[in-house]
N, C-alpha and C. Protein backbone atom coordinates (compact mmCIF):
# COMPACT_ATOMS: atom_id res chain seq x y z
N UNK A 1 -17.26 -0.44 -3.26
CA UNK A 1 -15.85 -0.30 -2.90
C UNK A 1 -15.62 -0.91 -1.52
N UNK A 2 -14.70 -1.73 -1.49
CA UNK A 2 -13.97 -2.35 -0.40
C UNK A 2 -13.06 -2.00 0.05
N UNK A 3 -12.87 -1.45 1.37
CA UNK A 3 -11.40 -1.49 1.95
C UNK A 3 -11.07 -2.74 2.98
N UNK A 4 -9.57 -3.37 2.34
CA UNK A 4 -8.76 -4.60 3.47
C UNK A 4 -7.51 -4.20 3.33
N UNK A 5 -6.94 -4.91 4.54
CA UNK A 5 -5.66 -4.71 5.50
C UNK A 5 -5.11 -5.60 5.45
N UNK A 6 -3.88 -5.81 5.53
CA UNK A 6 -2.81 -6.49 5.60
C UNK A 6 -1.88 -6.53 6.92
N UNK A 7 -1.41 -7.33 7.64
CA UNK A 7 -0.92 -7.50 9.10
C UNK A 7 0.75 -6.71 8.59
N UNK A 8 1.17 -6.35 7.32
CA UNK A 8 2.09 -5.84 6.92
C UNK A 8 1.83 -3.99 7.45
N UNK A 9 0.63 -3.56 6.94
CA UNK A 9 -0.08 -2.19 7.77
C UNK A 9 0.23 -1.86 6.17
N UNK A 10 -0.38 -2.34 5.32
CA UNK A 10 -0.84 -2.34 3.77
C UNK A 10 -2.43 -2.10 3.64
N UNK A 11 -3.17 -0.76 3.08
CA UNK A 11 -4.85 -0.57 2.82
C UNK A 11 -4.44 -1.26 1.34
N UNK A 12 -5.83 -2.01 1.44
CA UNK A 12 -6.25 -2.12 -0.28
C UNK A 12 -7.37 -1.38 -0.84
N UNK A 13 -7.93 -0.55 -1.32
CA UNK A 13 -9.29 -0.35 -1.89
C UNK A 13 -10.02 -0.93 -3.32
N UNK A 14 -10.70 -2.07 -3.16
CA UNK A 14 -11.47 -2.81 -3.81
C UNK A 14 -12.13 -2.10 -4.91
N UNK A 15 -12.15 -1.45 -6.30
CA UNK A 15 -13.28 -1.47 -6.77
C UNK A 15 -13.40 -2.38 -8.17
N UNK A 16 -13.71 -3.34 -8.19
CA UNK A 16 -14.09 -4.04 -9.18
C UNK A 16 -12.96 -5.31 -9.47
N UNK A 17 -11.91 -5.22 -10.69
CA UNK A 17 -10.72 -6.18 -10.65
C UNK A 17 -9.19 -4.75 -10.38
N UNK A 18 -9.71 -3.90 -9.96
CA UNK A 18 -8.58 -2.85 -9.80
C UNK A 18 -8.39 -2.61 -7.94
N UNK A 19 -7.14 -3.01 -7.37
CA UNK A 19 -7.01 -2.49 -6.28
C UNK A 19 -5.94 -1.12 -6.16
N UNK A 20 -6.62 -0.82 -5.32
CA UNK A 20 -5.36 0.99 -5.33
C UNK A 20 -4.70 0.05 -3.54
N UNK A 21 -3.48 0.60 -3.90
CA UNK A 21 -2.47 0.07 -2.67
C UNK A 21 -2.18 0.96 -1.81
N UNK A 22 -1.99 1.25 -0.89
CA UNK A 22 -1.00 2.36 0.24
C UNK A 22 -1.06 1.71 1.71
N UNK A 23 -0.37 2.27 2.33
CA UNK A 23 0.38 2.48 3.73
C UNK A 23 -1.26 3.12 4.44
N UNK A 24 -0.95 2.01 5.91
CA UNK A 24 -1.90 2.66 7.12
C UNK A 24 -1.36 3.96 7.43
N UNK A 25 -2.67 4.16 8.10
CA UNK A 25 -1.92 5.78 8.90
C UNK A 25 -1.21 5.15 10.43
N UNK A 26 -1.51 3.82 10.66
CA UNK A 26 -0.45 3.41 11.65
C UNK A 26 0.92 3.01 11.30
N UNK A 27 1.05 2.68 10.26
CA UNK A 27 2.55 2.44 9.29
C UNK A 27 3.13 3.66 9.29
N UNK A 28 2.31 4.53 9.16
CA UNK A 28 3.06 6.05 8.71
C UNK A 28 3.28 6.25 10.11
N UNK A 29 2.88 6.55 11.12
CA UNK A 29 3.56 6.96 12.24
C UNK A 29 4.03 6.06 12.98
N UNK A 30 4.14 5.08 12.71
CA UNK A 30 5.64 4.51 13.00
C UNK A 30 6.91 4.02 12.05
N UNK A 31 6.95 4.88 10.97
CA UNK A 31 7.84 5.36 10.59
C UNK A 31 8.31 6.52 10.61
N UNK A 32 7.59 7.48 10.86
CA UNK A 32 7.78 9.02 11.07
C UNK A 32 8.02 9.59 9.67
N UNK A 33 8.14 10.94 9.87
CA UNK A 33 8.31 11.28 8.55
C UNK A 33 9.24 10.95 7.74
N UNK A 34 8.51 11.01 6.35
CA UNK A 34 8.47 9.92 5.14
C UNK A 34 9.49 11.57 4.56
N UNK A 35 10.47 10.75 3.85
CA UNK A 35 11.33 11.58 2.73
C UNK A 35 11.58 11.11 1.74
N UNK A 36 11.64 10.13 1.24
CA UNK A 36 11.68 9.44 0.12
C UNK A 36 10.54 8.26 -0.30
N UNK A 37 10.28 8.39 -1.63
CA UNK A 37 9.45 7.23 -1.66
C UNK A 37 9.81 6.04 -3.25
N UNK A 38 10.14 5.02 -3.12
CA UNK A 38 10.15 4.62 -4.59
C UNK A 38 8.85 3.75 -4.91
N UNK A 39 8.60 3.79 -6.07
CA UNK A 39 7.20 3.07 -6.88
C UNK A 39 7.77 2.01 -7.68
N UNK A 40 6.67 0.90 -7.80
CA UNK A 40 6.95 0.13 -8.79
C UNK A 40 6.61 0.64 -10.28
N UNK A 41 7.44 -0.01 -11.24
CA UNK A 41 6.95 0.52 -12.47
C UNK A 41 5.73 -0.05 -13.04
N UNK A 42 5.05 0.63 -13.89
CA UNK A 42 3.59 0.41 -14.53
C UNK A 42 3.87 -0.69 -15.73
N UNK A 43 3.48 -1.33 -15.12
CA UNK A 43 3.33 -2.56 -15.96
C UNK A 43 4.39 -3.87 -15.48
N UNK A 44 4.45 -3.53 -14.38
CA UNK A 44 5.43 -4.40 -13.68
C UNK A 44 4.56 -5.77 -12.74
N UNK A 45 4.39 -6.94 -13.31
CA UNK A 45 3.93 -7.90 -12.79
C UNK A 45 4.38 -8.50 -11.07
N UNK A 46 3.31 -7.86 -9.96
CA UNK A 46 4.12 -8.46 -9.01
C UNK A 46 3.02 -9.75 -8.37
N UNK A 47 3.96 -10.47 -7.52
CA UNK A 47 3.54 -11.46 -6.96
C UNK A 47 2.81 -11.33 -5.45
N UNK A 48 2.37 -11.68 -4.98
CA UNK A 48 1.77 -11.81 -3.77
C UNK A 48 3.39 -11.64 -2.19
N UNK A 49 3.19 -10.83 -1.62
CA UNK A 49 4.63 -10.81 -0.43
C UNK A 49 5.40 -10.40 -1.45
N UNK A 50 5.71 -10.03 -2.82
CA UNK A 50 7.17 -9.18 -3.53
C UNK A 50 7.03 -8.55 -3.33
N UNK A 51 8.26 -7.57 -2.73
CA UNK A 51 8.93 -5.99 -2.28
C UNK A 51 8.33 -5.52 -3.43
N UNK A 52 7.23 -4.21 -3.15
CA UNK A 52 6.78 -3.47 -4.79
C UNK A 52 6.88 -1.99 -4.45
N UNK A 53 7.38 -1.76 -3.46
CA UNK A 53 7.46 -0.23 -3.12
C UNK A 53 8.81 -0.05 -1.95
N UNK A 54 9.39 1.17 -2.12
CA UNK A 54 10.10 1.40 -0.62
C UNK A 54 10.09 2.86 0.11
N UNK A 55 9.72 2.87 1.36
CA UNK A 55 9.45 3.94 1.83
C UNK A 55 10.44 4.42 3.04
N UNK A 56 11.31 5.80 2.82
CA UNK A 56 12.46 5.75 3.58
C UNK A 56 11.66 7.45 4.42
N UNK A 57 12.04 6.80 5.80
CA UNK A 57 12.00 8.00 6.73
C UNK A 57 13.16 8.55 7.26
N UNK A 58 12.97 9.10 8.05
CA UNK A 58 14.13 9.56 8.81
C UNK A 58 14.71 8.74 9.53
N UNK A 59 14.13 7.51 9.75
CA UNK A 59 14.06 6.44 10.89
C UNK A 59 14.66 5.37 10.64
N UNK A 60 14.32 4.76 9.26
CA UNK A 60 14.56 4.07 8.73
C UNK A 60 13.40 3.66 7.17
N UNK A 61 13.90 2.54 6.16
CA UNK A 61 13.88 2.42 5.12
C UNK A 61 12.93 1.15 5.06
N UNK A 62 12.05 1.14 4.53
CA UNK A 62 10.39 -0.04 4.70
C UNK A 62 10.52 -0.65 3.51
N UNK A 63 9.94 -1.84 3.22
CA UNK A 63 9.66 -2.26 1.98
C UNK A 63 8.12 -2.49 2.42
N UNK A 64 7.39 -2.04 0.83
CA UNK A 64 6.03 -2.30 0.48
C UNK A 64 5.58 -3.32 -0.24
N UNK A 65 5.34 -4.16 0.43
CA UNK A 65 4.85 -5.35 -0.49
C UNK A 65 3.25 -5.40 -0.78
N UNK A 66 3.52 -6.15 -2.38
CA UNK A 66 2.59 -6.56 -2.91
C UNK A 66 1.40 -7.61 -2.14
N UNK A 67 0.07 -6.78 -1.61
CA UNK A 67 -0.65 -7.86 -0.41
C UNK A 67 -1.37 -9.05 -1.80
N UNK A 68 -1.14 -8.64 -2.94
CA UNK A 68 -2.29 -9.77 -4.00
C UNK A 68 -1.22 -9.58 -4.97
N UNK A 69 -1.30 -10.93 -6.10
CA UNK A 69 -0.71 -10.77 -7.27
C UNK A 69 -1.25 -9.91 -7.95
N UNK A 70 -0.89 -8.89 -9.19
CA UNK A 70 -1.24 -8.12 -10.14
C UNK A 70 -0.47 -7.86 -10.76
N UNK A 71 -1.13 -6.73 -12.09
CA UNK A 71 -0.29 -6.02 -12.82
C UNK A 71 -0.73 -4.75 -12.63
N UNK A 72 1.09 -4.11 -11.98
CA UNK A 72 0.41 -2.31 -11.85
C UNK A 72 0.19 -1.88 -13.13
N UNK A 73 -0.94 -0.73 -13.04
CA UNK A 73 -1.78 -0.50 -14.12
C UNK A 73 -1.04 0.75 -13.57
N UNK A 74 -0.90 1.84 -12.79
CA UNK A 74 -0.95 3.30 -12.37
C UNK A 74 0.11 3.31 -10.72
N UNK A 75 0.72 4.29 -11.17
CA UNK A 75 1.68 4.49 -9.60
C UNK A 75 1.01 6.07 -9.39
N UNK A 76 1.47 6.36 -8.45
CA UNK A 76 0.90 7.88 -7.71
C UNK A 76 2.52 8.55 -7.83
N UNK A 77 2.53 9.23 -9.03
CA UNK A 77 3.56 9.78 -9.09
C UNK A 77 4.13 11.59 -8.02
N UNK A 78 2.31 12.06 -7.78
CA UNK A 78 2.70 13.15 -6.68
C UNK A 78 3.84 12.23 -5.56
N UNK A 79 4.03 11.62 -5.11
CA UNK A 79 4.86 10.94 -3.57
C UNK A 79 5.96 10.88 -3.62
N UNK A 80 6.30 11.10 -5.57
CA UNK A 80 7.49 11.10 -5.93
C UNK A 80 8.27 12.60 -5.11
N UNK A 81 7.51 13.90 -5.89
CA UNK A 81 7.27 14.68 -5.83
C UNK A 81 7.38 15.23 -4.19
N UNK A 82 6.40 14.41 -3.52
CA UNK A 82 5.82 15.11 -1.69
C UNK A 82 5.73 14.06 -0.74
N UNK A 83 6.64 13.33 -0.73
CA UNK A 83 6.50 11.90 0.30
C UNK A 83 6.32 12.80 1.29
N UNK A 84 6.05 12.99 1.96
CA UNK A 84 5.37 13.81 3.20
C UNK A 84 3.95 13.74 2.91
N UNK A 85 3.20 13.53 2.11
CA UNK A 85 1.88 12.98 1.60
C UNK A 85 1.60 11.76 3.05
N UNK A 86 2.53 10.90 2.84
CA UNK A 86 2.25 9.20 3.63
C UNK A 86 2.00 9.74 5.06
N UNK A 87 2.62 10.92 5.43
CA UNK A 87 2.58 11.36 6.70
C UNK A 87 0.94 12.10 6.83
N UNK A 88 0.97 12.80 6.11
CA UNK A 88 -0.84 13.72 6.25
C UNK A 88 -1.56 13.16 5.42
N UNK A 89 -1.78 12.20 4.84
CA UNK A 89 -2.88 11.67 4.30
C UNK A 89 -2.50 9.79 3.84
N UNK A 90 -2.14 9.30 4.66
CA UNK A 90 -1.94 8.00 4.34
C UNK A 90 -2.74 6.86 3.98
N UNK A 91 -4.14 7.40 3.98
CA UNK A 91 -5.30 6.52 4.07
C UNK A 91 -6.19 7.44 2.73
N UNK A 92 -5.52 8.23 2.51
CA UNK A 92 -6.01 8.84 0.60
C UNK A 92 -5.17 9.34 -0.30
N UNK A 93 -4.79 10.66 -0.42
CA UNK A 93 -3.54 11.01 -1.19
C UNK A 93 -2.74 10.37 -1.64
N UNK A 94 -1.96 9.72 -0.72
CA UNK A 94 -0.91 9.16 -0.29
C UNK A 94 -1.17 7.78 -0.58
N UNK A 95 -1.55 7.16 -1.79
CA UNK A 95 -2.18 5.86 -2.41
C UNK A 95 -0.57 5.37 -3.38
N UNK A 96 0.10 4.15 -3.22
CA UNK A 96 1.50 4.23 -3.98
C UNK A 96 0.95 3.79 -4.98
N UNK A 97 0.22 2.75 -5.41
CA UNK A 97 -0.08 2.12 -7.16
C UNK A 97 -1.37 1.47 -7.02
N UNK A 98 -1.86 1.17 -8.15
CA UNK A 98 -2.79 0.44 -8.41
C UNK A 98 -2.86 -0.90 -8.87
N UNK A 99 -3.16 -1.82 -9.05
CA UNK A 99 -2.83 -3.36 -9.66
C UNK A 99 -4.14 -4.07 -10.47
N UNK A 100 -4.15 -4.77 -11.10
CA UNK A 100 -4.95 -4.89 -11.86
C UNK A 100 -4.85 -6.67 -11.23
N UNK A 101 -6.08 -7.06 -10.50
CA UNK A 101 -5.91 -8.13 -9.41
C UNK A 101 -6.40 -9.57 -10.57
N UNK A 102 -4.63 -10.10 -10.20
CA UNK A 102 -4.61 -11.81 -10.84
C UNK A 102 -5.42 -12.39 -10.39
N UNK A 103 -6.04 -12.82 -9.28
CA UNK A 103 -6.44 -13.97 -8.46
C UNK A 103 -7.08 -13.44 -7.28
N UNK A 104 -9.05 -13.35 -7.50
CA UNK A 104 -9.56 -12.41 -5.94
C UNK A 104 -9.79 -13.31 -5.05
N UNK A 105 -9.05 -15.36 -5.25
CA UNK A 105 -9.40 -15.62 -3.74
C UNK A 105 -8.10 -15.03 -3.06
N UNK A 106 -7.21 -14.44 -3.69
CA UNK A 106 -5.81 -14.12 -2.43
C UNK A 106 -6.79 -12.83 -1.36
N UNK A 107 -8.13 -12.32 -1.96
CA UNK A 107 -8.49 -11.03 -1.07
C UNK A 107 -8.74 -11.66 0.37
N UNK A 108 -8.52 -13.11 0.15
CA UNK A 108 -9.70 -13.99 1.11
C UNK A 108 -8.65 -13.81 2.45
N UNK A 109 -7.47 -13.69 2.42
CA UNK A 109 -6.60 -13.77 3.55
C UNK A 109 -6.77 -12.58 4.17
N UNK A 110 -7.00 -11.28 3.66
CA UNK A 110 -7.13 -10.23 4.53
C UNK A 110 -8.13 -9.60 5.46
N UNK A 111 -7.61 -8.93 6.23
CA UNK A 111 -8.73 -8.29 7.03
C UNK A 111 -9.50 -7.00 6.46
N UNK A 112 -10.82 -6.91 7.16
CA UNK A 112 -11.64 -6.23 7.35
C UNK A 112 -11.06 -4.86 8.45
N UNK A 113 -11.72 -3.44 8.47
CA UNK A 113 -10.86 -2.38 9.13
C UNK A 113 -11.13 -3.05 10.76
N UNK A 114 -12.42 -3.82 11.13
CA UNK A 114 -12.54 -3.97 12.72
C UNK A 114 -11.63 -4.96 12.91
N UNK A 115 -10.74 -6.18 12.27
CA UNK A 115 -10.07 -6.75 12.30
C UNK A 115 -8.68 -5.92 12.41
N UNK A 116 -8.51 -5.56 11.19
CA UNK A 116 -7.28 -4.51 11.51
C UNK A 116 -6.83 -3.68 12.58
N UNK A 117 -7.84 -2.94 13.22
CA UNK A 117 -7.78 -2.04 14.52
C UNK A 117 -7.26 -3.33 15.57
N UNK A 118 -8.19 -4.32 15.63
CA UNK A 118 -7.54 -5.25 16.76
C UNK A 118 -6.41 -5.79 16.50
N UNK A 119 -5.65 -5.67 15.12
CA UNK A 119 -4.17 -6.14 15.23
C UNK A 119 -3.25 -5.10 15.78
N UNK A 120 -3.74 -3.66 15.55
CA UNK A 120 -3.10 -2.89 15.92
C UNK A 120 -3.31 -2.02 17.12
N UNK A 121 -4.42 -3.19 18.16
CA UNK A 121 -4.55 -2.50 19.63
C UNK A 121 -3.36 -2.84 20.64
């Protein structure tokens, strides 16, 4: 299992041709708390940079984009339920969909977590 980052503050977790998607825990607190969350639908083909999620705080309203082409296979329907999830567990629970990965040289653009920390020092 692989975890990469996106300069968007997008985790991917790698296992095999399936990536699970969600929000940094630095995304989440700088949006503050999360009250709404929408998912893409399952079986919804997205592209690489397409809006595939939106996450509204108190603060304001995020779009989640797709960091690789896929097809979501699975959304995390608890967030529907407890968007306050993105806030206490943004880096597990709090996972928005899964994708079933078109193309693994797009993994080639992202970072690694020691890369990531230095975008976000």
């Amino acid at each position: 299992m692989t975890t990469l980052f996106t300069s968007d503050h997008e985790w991917l977790r790698i296992e095999g041709d399936v990536a699970t998607i969600g929000v940094t825990d630095y995304a989440q607190s700088q949006l503050g708390d999360v009250v709404f969350v929408e998912l893409p639908k399952v079986g919804r083909a997205l592209k690489k940079a397409e809006a595939a999620a939106v996450v509204e705080s108190v603060k304001a309203a995020s779009d989640v984009y797709a960091p690789i082409s896929g097809e979501v296979l699975e959304v995390n329907e608890a967030l529907a339920a407890e968007p306050a999830l993105v806030n206490s567990d943004a880096a597990g629970k709090a996972w928005f969909f899964k994708l079933r990965i078109a193309d693994k040289s797009e993994l080639g653009g992202l970072m690694d977590e020691a890369a990531y920390k230095a975008h976000t020092a």
